[in-house]
C-alpha atoms as a PDB file:
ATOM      1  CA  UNK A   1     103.503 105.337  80.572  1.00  0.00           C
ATOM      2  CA  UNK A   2     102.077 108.886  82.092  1.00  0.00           C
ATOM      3  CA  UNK A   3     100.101 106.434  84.866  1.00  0.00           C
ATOM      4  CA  UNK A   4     103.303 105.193  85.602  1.00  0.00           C
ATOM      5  CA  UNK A   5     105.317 108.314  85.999  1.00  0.00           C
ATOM      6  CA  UNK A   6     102.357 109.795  87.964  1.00  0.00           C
ATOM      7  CA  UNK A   7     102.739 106.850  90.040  1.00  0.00           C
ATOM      8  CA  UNK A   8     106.632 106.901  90.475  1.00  0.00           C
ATOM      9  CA  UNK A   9     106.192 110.394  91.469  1.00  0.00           C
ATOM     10  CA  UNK A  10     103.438 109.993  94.291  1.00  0.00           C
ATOM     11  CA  UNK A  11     105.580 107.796  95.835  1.00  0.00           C
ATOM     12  CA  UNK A  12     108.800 109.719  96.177  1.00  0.00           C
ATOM     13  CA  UNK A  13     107.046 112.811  97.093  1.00  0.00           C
ATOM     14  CA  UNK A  14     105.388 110.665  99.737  1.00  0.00           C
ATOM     15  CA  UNK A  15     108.722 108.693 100.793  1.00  0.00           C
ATOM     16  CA  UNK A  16     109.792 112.628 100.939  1.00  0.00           C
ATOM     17  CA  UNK A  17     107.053 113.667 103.003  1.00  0.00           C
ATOM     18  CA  UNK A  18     107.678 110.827 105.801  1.00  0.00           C
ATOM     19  CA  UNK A  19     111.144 111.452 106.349  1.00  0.00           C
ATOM     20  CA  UNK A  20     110.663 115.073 106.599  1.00  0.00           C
ATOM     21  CA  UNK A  21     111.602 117.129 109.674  1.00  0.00           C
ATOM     22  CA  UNK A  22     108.868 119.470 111.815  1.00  0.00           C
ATOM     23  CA  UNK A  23     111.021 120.482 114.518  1.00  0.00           C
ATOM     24  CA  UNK A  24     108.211 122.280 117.366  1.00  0.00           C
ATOM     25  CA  UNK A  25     110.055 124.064 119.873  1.00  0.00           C
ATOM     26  CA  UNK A  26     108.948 123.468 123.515  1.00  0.00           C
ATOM     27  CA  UNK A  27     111.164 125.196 125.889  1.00  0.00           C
ATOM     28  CA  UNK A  28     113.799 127.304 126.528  1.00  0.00           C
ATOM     29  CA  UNK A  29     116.863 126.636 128.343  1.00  0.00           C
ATOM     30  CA  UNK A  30     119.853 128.344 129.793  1.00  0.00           C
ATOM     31  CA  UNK A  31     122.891 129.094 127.553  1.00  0.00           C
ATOM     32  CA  UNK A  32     120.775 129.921 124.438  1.00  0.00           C
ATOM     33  CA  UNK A  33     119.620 126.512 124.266  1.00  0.00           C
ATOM     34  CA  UNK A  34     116.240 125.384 122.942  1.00  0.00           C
ATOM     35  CA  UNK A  35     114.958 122.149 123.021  1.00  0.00           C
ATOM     36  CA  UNK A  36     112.438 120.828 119.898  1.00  0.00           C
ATOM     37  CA  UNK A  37     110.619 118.048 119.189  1.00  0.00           C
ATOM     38  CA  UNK A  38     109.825 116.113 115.484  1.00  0.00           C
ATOM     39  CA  UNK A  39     106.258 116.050 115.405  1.00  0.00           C
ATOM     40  CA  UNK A  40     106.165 113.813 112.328  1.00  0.00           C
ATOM     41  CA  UNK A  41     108.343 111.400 113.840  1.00  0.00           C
ATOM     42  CA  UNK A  42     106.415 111.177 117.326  1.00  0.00           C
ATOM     43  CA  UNK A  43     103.806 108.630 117.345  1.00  0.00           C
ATOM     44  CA  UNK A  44     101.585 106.186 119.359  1.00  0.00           C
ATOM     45  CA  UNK A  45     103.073 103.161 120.606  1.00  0.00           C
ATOM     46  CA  UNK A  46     100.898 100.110 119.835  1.00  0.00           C
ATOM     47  CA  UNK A  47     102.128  97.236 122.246  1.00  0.00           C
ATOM     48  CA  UNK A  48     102.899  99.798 125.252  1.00  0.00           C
ATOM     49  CA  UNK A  49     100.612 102.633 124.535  1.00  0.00           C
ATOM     50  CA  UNK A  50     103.419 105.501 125.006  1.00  0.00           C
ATOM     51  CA  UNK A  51     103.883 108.280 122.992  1.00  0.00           C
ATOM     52  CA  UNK A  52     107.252 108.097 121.282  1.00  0.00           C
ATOM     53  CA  UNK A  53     109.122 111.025 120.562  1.00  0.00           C
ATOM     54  CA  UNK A  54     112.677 112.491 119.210  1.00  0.00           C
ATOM     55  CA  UNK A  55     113.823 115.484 120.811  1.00  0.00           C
ATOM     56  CA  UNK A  56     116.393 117.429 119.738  1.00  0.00           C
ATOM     57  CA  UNK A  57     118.992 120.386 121.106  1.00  0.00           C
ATOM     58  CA  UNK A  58     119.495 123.526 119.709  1.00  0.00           C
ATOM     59  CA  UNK A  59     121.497 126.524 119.563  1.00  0.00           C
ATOM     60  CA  UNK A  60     120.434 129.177 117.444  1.00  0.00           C
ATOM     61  CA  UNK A  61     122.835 131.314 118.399  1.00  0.00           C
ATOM     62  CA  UNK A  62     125.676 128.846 116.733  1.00  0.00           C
ATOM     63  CA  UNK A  63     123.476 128.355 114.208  1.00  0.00           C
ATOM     64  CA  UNK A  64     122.678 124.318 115.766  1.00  0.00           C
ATOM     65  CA  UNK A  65     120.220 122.201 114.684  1.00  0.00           C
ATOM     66  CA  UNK A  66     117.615 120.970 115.951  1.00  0.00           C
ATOM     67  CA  UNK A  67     118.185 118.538 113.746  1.00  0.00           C
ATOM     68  CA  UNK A  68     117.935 114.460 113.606  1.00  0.00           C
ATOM     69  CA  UNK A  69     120.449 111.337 113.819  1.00  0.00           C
ATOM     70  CA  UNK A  70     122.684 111.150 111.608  1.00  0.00           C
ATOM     71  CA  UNK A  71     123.254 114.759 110.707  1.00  0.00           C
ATOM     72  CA  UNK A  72     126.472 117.052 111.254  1.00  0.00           C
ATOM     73  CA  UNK A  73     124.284 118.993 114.201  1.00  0.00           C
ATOM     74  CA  UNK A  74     122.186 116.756 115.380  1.00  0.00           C
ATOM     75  CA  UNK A  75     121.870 116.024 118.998  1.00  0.00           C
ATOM     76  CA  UNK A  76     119.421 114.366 120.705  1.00  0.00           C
ATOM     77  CA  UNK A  77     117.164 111.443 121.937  1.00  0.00           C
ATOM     78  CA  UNK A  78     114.030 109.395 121.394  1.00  0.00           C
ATOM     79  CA  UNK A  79     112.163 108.785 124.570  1.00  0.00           C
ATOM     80  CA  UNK A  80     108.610 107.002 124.913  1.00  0.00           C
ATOM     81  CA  UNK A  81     106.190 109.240 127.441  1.00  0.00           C
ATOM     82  CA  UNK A  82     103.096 107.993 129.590  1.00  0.00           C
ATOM     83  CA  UNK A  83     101.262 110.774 129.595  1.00  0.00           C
ATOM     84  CA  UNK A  84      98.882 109.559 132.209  1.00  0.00           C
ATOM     85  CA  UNK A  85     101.455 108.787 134.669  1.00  0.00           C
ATOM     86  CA  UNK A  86     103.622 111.906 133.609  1.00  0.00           C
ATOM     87  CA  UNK A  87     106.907 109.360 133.233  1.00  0.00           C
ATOM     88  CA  UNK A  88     109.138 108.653 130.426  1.00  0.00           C
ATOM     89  CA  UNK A  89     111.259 105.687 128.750  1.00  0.00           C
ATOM     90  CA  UNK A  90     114.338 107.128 126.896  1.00  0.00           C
ATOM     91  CA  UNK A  91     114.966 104.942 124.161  1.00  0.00           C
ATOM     92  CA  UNK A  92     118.077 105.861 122.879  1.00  0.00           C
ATOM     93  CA  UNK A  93     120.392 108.789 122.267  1.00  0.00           C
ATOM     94  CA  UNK A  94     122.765 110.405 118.911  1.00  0.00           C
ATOM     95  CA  UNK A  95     125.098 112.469 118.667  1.00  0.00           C
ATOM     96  CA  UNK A  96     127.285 113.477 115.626  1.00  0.00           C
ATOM     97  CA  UNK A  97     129.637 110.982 116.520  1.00  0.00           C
ATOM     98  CA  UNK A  98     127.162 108.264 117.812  1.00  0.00           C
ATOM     99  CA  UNK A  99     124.270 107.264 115.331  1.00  0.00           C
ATOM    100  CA  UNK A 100     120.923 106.670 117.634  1.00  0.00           C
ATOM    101  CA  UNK A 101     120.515 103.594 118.550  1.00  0.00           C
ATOM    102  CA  UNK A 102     116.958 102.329 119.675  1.00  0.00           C
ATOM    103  CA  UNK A 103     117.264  99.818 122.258  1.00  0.00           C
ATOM    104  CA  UNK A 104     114.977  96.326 121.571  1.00  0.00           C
ATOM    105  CA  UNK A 105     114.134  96.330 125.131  1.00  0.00           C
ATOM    106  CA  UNK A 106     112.667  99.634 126.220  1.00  0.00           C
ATOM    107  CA  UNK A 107     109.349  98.385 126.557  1.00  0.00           C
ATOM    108  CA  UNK A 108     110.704  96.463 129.917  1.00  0.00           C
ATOM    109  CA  UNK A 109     113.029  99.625 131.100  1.00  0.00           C
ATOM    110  CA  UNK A 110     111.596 101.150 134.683  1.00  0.00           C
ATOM    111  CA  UNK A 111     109.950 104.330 133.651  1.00  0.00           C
ATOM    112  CA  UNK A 112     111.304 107.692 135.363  1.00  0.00           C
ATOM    113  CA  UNK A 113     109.310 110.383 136.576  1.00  0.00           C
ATOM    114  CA  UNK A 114     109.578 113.440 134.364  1.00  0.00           C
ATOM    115  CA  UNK A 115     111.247 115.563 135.919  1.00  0.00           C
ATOM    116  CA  UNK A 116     113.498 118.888 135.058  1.00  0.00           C
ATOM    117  CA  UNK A 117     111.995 121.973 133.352  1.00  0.00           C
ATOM    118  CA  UNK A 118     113.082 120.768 129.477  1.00  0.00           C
ATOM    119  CA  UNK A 119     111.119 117.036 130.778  1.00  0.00           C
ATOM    120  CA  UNK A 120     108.136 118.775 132.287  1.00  0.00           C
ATOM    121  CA  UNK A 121     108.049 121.031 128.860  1.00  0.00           C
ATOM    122  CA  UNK A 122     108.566 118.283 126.733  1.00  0.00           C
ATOM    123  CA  UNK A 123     105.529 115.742 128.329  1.00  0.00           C
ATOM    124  CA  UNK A 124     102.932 118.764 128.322  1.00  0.00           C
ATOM    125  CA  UNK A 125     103.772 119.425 124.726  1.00  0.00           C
ATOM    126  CA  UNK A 126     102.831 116.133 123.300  1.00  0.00           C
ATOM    127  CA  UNK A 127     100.553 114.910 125.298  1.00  0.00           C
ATOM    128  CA  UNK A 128      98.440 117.829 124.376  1.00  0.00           C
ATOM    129  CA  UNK A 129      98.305 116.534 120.993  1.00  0.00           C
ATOM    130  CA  UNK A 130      98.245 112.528 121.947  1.00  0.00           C
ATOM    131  CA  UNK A 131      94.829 112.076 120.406  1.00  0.00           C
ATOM    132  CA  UNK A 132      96.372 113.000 116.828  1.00  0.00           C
ATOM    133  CA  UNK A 133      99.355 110.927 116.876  1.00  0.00           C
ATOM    134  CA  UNK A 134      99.280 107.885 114.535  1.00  0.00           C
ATOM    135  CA  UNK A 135      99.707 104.278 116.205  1.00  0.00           C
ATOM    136  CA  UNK A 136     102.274 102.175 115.133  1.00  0.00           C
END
C-alpha cells in the first residue's frame, strides 16, 4: 500500500512539474512591456529541427502576466525558430479570449526572417541554450 502511495505521488508531483511555468525574461519593450519566454515548454523539434517556443507579454506595471494560454492574463504565441538561419515559424497565438491554437501545418509555413528588437531578443535567447532543449 505505502509503494503505491509513493508511486501515486511521484507521478503527480511529476505531472506538476511538466506543466509548470519558468517564464525567462528576454527583452524590454516600450510602454512597460516585457516580453518572456517558458523555458520548460520550449523544446527541440524532431521532424523539422526548430526550436519551439511560447512567448509571452507582460506588464508589470498592471500587474500582467507573463503567463500561458488559457489564463485570465495570458497573452502570447508559440513560434518554432531556426537558429541557424536566424528565421522563425509562428505557430499559433492566445489571448484571454482566444485559446492558442497550434496550427497542423506549420512545418510547411514560409519561414520569416527575425526581425524587430523583441524577435532579435527572443532568437539569441534560446538559441543560446539549443543544445539543452529536449527533442520531441
Amino acid at each position: 500500500m505505502r509503494h503505491t502511495l509513493l508511486i501515486a505521488a511521484a507521478l503527480s508531483l511529476t505531472a506538476a512539474q511538466a506543466s509548470a511555468e519558468n517564464w525567462v525574461k528576454y527583452i524590454d519593450a516600450d510602454g512597460g512591456i516585457v516580453w518572456s519566454y517558458d523555458a520548460d515548454y520550449t523544446y527541440r523539434d524532431r521532424t523539422s529541427g526548430r526550436l519551439v517556443v511560447m512567448q509571452a507579454v507582460a506588464k508589470p506595471s498592471a500587474k500582467i502576466g507573463p503567463s500561458s494560454p488559457g489564463k485570465p492574463d495570458g497573452v502570447g504565441s508559440v513560434v518554432a525558430i531556426d537558429c541557424k538561419d536566424r528565421n522563425l515559424i509562428t505557430l499559433g497565438s492566445y489571448k484571454p479570449s482566444a485559446p492558442l491554437d497550434i496550427k497542423s501545418t506549420w512545418r510547411s509555413d514560409t519561414p520569416k526572417k527575425a526581425t524587430g528588437a523583441d524577435n532579435v531578443a527572443l532568437v539569441a535567447a534560446v538559441c543560446a541554450k539549443a543544445d539543452d532543449a529536449p527533442v520531441k
